[in-house]
C-alpha atoms as a PDB file:
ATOM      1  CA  UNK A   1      60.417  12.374 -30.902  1.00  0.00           C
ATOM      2  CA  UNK A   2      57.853  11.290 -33.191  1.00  0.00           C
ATOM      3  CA  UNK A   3      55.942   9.959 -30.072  1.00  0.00           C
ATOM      4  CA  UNK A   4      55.969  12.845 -28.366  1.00  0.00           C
ATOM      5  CA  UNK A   5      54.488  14.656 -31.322  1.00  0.00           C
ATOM      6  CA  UNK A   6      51.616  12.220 -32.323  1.00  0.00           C
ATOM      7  CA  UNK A   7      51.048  12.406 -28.291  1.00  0.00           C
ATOM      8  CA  UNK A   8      50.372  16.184 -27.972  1.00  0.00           C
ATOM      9  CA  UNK A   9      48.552  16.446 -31.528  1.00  0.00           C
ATOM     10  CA  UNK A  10      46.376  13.653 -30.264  1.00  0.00           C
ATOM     11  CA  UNK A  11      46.004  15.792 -26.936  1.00  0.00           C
ATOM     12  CA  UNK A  12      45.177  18.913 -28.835  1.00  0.00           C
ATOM     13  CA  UNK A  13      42.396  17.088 -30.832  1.00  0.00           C
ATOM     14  CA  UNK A  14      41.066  15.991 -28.022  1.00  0.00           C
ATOM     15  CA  UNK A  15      41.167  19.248 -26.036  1.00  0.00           C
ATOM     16  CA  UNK A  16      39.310  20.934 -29.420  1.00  0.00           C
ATOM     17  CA  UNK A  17      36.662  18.689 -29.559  1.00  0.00           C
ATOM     18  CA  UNK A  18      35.783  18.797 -26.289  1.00  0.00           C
ATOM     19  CA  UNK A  19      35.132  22.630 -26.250  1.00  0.00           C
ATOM     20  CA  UNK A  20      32.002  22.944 -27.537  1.00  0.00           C
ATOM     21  CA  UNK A  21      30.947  26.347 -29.898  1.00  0.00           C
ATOM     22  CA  UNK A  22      29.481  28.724 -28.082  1.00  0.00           C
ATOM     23  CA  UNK A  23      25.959  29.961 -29.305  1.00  0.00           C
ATOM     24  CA  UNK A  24      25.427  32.582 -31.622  1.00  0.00           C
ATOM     25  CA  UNK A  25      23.715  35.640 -30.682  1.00  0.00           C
ATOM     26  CA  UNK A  26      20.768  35.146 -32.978  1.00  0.00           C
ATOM     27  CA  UNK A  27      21.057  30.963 -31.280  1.00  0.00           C
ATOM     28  CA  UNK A  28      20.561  32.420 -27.610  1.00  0.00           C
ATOM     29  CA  UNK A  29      17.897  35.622 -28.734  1.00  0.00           C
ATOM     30  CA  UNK A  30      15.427  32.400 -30.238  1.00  0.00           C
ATOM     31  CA  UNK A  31      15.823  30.028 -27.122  1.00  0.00           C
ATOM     32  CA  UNK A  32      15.315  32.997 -24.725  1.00  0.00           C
ATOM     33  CA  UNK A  33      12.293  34.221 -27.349  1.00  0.00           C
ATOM     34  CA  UNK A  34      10.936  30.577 -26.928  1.00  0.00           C
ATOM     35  CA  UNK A  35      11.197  30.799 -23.380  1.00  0.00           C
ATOM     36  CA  UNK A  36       9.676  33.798 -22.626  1.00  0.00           C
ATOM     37  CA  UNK A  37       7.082  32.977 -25.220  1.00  0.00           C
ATOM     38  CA  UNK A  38       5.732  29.662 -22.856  1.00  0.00           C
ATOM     39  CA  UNK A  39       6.010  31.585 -19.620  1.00  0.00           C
ATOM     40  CA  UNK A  40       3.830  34.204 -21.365  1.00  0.00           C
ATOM     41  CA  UNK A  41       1.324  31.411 -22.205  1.00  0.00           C
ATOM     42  CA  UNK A  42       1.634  29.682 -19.209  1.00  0.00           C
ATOM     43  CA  UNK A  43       0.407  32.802 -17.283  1.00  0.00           C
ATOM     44  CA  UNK A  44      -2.357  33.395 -19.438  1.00  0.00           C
ATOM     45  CA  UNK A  45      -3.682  30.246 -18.864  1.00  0.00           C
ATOM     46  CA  UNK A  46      -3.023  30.910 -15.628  1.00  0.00           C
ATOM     47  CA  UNK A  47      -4.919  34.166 -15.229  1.00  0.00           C
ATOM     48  CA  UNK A  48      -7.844  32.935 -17.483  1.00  0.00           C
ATOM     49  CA  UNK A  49      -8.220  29.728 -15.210  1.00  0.00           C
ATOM     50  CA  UNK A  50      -8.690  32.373 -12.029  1.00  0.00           C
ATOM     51  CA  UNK A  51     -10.601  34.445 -14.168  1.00  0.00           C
ATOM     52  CA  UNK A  52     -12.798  31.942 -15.051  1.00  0.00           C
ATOM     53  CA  UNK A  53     -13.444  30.819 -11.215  1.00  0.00           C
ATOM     54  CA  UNK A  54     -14.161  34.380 -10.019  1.00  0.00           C
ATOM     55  CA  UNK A  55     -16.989  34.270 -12.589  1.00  0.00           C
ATOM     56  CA  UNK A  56     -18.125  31.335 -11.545  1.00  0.00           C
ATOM     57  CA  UNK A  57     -18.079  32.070  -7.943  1.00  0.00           C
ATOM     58  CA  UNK A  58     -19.839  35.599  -8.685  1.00  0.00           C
ATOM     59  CA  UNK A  59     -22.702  33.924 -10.553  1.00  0.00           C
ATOM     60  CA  UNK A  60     -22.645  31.435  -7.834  1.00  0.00           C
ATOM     61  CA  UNK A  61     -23.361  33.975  -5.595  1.00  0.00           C
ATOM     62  CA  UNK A  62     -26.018  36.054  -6.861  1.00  0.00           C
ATOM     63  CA  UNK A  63     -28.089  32.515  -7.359  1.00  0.00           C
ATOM     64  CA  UNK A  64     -27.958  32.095  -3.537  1.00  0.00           C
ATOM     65  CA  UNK A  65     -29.293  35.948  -3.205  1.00  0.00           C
ATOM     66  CA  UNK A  66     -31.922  35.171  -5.848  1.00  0.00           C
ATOM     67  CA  UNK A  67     -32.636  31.800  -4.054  1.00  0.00           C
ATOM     68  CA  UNK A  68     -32.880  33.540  -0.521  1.00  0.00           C
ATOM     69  CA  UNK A  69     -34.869  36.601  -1.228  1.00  0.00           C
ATOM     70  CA  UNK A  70     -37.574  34.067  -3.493  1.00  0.00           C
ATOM     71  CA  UNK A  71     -37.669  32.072  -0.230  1.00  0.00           C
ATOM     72  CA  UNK A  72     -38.019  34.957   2.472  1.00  0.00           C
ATOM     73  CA  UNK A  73     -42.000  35.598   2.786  1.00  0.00           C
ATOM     74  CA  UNK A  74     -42.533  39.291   2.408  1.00  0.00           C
ATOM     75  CA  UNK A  75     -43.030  41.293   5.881  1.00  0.00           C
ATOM     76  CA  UNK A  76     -46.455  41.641   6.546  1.00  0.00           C
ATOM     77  CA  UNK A  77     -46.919  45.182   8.357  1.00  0.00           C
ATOM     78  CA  UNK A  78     -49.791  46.049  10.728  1.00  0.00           C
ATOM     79  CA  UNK A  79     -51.345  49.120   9.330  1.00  0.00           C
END
C-alpha cells in the first residue's frame, strides 16, 4: 500500500511540473506589444529604404535631361 501511494504522489508531481503556467494577460499584451513594435520598425525601414531609391532614381533622372538638353545644339532655323 505504501508503494502504491509514494507511486501515484510521485506521478502527480511529475504530471504538475510538467504543465507549465500559462501567461498572464498583461505577459502575452507585452510580447505581442514587442512584436508588433519590430514589425512596425521593420517596415519603416523598409519604406524609407524605397523611399530613399525613388529619390535617388528621380534626381538621377533629371541629371540625364539636364545632361541631354546641354548637349543637343540648338535648332538653327532658316529665316
Amino acid at each position: 500500500m505504501r508503494v502504491r501511494l509514494t507511486l501515484a504522489a510521485v506521478a502527480s508531481l511529475a504530471l504538475v511540473s510538467a504543465c507549465q503556467r500559462e501567461p498572464s494577460f498583461d505577459e502575452k499584451f507585452e510580447r505581442q506589444s514587442r512584436e508588433l513594435s519590430a514589425k512596425a520598425r521593420k517596415i519603416e525601414a523598409e519604406s524609407k529604404a524605397q523611399l530613399d531609391a525613388a529619390r535617388e532614381a528621380e534626381q538621377a533622372a533629371a541629371e540625364m535631361d539636364q545632361s541631354q538638353s546641354a548637349a543637343m545644339p540648338a535648332a538653327v532655323s532658316a529665316d
